[in-house]
C-alpha atoms as a PDB file:
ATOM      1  CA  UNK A   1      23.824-169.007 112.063  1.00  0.00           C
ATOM      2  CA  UNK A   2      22.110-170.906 114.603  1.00  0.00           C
ATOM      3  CA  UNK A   3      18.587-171.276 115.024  1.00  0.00           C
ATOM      4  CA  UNK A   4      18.702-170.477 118.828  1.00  0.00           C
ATOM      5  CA  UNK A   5      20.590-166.974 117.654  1.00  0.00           C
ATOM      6  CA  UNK A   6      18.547-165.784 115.140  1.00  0.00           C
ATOM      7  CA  UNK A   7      15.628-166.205 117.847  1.00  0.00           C
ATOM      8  CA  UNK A   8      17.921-164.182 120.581  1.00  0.00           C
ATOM      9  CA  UNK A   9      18.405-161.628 118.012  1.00  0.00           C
ATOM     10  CA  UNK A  10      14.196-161.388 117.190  1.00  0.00           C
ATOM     11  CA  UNK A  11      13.536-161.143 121.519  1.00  0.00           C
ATOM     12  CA  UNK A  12      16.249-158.407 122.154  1.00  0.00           C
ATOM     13  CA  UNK A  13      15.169-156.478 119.214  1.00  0.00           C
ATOM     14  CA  UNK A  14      11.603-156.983 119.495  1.00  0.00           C
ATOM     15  CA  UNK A  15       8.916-154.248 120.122  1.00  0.00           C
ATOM     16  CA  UNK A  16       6.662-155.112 123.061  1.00  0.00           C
ATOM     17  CA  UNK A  17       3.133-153.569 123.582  1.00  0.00           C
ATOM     18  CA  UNK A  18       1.584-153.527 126.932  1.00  0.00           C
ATOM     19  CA  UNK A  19      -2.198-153.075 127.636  1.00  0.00           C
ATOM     20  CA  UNK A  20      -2.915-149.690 129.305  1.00  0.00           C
ATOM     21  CA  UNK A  21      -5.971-152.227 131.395  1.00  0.00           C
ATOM     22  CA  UNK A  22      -4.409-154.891 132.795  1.00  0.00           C
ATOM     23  CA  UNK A  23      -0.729-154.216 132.028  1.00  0.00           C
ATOM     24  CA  UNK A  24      -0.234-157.608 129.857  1.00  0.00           C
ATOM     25  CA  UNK A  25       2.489-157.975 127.698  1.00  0.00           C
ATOM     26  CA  UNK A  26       2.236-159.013 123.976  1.00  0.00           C
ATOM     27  CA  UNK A  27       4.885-159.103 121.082  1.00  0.00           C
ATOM     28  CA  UNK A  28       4.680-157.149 117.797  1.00  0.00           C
ATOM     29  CA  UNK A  29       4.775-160.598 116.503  1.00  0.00           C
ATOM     30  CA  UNK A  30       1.683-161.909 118.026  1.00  0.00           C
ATOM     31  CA  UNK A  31       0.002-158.670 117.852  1.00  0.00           C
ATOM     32  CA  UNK A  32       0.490-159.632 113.818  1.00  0.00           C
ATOM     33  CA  UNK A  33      -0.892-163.429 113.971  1.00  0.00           C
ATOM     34  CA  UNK A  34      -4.300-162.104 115.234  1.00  0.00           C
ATOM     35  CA  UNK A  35      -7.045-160.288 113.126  1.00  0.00           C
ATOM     36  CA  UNK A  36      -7.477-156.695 115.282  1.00  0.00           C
ATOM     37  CA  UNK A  37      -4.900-155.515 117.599  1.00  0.00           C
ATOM     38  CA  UNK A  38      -6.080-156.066 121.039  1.00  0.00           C
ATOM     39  CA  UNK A  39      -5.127-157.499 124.060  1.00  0.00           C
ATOM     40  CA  UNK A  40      -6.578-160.755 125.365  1.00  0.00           C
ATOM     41  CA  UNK A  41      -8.464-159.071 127.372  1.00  0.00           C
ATOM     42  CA  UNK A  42     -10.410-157.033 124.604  1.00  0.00           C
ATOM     43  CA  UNK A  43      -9.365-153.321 125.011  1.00  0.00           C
ATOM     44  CA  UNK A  44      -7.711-152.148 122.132  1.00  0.00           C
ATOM     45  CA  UNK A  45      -5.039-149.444 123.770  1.00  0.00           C
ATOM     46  CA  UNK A  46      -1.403-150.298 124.262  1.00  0.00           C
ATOM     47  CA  UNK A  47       1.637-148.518 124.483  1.00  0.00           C
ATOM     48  CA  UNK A  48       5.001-149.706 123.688  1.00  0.00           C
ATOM     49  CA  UNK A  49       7.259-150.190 126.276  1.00  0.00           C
ATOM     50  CA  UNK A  50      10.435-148.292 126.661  1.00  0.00           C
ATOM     51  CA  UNK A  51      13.714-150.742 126.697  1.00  0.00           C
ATOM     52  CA  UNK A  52      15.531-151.272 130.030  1.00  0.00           C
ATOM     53  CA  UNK A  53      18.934-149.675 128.269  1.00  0.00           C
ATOM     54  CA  UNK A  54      19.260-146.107 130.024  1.00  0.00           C
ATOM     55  CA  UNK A  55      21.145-143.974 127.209  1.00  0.00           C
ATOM     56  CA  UNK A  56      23.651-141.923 128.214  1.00  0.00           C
ATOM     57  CA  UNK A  57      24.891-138.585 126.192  1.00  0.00           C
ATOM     58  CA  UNK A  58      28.116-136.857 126.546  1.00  0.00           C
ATOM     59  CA  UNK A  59      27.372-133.148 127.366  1.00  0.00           C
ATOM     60  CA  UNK A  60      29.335-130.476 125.276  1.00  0.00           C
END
């Protein structure tokens, strides 16, 4: 394997956090390079966003 796939594989499967105060969007993988989990911005609430794949289920 590639380099290049390995890091398309880390960005699709990612979780991404968004701060609930100025909507900025961080990676779980910086979120784990810095010593508290907070945004840049200092608040310390995010939510994780949902992906853009719309799941559809059969009905019975």
């Amino acid at each position: 394997m590639n380099g290049s796939e390995d890091k398309g594989k880390e960005v699709f499967g990612g979780v991404v956090y968004e701060c609930v105060r100025c909507g900025t969007k961080i990676t779980a993988e910086k979120l784990a390079q810095l010593p508290e989990i907070k945004c840049i911005c200092g608040y310390k609430v995010l939510k994780k966003t949902r992906p853009s794949v719309v799941k559809q289920v059969k009905a019975i």
